[in-house]
Protein backbone atom coordinates (compact mmCIF):
# COMPACT_ATOMS: atom_id res chain seq x y z
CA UNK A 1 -15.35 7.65 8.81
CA UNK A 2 -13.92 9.10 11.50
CA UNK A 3 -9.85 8.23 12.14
CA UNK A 4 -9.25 10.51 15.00
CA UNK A 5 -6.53 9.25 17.16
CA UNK A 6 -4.93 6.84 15.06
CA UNK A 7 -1.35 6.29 13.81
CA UNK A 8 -0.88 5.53 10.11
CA UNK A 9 1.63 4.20 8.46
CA UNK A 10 1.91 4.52 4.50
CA UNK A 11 4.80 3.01 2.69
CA UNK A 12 5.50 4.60 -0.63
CA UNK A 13 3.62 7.57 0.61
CA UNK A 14 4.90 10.76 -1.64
CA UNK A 15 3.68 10.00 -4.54
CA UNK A 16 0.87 9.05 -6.72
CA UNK A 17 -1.63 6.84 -5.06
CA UNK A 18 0.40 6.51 -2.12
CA UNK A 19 -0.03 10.18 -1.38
CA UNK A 20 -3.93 10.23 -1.87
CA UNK A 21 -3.40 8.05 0.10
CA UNK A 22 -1.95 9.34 3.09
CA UNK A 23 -4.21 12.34 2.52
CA UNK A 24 -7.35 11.25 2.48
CA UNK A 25 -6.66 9.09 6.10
CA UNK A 26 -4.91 12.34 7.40
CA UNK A 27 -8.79 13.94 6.16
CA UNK A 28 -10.56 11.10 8.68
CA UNK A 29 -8.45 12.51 11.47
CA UNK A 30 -5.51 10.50 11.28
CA UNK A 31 -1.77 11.18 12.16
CA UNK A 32 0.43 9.73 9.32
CA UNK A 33 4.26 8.57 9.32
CA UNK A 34 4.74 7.91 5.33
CA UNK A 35 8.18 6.32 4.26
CA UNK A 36 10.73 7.60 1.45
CA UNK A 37 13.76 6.30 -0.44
CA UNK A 38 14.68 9.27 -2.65
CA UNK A 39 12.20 11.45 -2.95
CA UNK A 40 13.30 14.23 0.04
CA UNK A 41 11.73 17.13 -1.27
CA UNK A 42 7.96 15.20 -2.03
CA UNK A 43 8.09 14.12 0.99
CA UNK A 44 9.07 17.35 3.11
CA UNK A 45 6.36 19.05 0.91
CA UNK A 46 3.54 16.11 1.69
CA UNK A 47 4.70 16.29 5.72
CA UNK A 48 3.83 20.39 5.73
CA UNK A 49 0.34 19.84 3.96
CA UNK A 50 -0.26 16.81 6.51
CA UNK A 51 1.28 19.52 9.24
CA UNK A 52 -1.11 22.35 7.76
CA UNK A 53 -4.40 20.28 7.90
CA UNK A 54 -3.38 20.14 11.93
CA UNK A 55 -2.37 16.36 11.50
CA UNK A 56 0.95 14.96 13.20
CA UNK A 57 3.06 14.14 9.92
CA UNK A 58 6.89 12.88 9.99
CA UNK A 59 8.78 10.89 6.81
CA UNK A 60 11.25 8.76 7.06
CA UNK A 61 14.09 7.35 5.01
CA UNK A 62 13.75 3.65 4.45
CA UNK A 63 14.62 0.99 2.57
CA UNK A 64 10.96 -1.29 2.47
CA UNK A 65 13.03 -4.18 1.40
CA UNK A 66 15.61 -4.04 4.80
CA UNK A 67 13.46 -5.02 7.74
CA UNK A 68 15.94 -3.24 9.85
CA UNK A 69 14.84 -0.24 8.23
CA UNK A 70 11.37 -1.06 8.98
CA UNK A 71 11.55 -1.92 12.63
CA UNK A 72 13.77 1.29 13.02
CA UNK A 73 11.11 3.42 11.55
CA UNK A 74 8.27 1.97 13.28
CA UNK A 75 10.39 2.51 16.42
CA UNK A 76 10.67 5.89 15.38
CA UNK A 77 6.82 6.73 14.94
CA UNK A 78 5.63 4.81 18.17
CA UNK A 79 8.27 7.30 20.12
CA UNK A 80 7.41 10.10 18.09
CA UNK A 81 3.77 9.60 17.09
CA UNK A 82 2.79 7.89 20.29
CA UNK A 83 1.67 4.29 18.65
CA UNK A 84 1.08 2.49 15.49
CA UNK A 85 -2.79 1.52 14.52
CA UNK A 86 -2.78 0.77 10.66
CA UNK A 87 -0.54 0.10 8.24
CA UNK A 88 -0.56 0.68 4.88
CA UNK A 89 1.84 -1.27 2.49
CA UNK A 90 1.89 0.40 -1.18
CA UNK A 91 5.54 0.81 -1.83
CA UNK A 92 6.09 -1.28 -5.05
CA UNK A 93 7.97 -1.38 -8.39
CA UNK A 94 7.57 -2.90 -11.45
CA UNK A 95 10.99 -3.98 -13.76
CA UNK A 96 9.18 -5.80 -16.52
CA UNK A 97 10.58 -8.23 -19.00
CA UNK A 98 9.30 -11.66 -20.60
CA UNK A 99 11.04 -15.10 -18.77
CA UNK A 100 13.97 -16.36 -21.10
CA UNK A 101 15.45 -12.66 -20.83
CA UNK A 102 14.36 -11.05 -17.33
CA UNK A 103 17.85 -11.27 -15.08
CA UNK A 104 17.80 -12.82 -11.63
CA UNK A 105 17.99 -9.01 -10.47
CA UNK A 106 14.93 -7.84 -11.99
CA UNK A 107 13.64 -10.59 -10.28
CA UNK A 108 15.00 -10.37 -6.97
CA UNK A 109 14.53 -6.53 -7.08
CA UNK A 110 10.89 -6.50 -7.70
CA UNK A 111 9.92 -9.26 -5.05
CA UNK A 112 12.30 -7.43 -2.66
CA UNK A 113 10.51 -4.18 -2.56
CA UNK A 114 6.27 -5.83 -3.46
CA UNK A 115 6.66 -8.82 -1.60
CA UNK A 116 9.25 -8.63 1.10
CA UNK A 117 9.01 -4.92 1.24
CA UNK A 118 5.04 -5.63 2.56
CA UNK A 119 6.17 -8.22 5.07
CA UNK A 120 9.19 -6.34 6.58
CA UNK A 121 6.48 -3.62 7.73
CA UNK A 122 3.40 -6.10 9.14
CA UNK A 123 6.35 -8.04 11.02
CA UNK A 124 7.30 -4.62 12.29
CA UNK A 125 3.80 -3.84 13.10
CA UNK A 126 2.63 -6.48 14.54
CA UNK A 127 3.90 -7.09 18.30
CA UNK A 128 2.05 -3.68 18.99
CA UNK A 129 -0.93 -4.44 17.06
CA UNK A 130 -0.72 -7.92 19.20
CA UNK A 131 -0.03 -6.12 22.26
CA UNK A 132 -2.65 -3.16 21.82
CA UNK A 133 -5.33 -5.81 20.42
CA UNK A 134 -5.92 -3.73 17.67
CA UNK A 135 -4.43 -3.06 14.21
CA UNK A 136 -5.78 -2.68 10.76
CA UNK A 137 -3.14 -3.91 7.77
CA UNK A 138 -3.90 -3.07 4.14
CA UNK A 139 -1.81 -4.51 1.35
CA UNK A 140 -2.23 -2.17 -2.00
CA UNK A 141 -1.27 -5.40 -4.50
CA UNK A 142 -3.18 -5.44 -8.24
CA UNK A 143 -5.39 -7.64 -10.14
CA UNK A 144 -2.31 -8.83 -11.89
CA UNK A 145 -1.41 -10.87 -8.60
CA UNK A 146 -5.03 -12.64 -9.34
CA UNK A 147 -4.54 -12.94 -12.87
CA UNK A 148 -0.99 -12.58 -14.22
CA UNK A 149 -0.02 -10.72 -16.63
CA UNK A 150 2.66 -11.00 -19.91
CA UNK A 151 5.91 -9.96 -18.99
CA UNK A 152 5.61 -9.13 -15.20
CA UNK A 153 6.26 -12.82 -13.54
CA UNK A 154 8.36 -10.91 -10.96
CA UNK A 155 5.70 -8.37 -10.45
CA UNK A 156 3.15 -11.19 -10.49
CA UNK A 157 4.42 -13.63 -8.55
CA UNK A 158 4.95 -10.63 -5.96
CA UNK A 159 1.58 -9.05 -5.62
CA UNK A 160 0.12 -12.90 -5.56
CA UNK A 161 2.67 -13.61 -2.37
CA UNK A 162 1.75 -10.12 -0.83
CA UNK A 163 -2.14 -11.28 -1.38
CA UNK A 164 -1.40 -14.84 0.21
CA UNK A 165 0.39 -13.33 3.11
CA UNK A 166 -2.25 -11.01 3.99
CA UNK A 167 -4.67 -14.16 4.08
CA UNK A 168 -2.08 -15.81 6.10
CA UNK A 169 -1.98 -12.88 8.73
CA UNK A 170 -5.66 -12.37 8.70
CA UNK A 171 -5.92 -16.03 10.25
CA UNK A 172 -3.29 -15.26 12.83
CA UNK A 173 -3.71 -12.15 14.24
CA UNK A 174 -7.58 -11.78 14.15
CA UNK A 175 -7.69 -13.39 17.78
CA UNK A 176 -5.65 -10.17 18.48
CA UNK A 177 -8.76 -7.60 16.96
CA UNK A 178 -6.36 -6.95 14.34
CA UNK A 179 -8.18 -6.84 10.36
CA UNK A 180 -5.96 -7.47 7.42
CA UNK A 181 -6.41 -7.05 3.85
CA UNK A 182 -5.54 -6.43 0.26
CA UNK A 183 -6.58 -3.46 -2.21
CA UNK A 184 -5.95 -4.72 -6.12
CA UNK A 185 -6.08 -2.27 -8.34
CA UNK A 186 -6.77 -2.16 -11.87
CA UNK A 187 -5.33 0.77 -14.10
CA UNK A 188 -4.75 3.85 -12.27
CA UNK A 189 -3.95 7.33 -13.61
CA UNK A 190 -0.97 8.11 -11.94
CA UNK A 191 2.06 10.29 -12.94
CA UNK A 192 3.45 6.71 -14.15
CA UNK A 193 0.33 5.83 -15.69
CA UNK A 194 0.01 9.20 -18.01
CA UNK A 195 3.52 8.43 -19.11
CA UNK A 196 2.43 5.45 -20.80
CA UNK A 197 1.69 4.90 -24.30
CA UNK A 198 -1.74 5.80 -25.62
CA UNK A 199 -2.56 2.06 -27.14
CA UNK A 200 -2.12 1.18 -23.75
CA UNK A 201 -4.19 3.56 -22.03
CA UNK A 202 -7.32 2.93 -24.42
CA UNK A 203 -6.69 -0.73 -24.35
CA UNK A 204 -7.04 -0.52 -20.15
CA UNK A 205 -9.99 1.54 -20.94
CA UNK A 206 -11.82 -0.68 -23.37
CA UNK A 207 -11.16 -3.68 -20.89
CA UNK A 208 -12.62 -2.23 -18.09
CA UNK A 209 -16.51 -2.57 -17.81
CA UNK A 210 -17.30 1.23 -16.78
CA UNK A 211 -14.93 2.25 -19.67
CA UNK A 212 -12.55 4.71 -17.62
CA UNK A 213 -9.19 4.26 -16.15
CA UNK A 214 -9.36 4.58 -12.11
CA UNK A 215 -7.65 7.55 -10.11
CA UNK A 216 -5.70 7.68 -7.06
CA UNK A 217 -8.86 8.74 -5.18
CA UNK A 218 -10.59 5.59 -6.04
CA UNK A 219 -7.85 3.19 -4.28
CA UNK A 220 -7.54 5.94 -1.63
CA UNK A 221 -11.53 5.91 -0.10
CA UNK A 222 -11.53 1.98 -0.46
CA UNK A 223 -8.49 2.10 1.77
CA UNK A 224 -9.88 4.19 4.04
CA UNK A 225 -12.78 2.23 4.88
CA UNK A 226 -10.91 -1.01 5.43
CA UNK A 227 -8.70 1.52 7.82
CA UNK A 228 -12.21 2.67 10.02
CA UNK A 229 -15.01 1.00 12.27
CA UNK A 230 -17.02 0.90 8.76
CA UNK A 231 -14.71 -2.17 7.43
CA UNK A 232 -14.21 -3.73 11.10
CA UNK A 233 -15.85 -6.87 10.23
CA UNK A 234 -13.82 -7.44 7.13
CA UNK A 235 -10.59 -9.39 7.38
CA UNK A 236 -8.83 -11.76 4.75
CA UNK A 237 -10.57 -10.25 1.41
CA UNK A 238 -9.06 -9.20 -1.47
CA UNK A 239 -10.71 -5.96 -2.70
CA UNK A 240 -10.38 -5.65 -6.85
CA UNK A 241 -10.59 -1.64 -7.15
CA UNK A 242 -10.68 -2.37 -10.99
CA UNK A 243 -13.97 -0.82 -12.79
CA UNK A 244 -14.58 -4.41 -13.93
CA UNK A 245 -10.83 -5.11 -15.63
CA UNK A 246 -11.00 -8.20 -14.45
CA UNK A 247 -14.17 -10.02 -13.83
């Protein structure tokens, strides 16, 4: 995989899989603009090992759920990075609580940020993917979009919208050489994920069909081959990056 010359764009980039992320395109070659809300010191600290592997690295501040934040920051990056060739949507929260006591907030919140959040950046994006005729757009949703999952309507009605819209661009700006996709993952080992209670871990574990959870690395790679010439014939799919959680 080779990425040299390209632009990336990583929302949620400073953490977790978002930073594995941004690293492992910024290892194909890539230049990488990653977005932050609160996390100034992560992302200063990702920016100088981007800056140290010779990449061109900024952050910026941004609210995914204001599209005026978005089309200011992409603004930013073409001026500053000289374009914009793939885009990676991963920002996303969870707020979890069953239906008859989850607040309109929770609600709102959650599809703000996963759903919204993802379409704030591709509408961004995409007059210079249109206008370059080329563009690559990966939505990071989960296999709970696909399958649902107790407790997490917002969440799940969010990742299912963020995989239906990347269908829905896929159809209308593949004319334009422009690829789009999802990446669902299953369980993933992230600083949020070791938090969690052990029953849940192992029960993750014993649902899978390799019997492991999945690390960042594992979403990271599949991203970056939907992101290079290797996955340029690929457009409208919904990757499950799962281990067999859900078959």
């Amino acid at each position: 995989m080779d990425l040299s010359g390209k632009v990336a764009i990583v929302t949620g980039g400073t953490r977790g899989i978002g930073a594995e992320m941004v690293r492992t395109l910024a290892l194909q070659g890539a230049d990488i603009a990653l977005n932050y809300r609160k996390s100034v010191d992560e992302a200063a600290a990702l920016v100088a090992e981007l800056q140290g592997m010779g990449r061109k690295a900024i952050a910026v501040q941004a609210d995914v759920s204001s599209l005026a934040d978005a089309e200011k920051m992409v603004a930013k990056v073409v001026e500053e990075l000289g374009g914009v060739h793939i885009l990676v949507c991963n920002a996303g929260m969870n707020w979890d609580g069953v239906i008859w006591k989850m607040t309109e907030e929770q609600f709102d919140r959650v599809i703000g940020v996963d759903l919204k959040g993802t379409w704030n950046y591709l509408r961004a994006c995409a007059p210079y993917f249109k206008e370059q005729k080329y563009g690559r757009f990966i939505s990071v949703t989960s296999i709970n979009g696909i399958r649902g999952k107790f407790g997490q309507t917002n969440y799940s009605a969010a990742k299912a919208g963020a995989i239906g819209l990347t269908k829905a661009a896929a159809k209308e700006l593949g004319k334009y050489g422009v690829t789009c996709n999802s990446v669902a993952p299953g369980f993933i080992l992230t600083e949020m994920g070791e938090s969690m209670p052990a029953e849940f871990k192992q029960a993750a574990v014993d649902e899978s069909a390799v019997k492991r959870a999945g690390v960042p690395d594992d979403i990271a790679w599949t991203v970056a081959f939907l992101a290079s010439e290797l996955g340029r014939h690929i457009t409208g799919e919904v990757i499950k990056v799962d281990g067999g959680q859900y078959i």
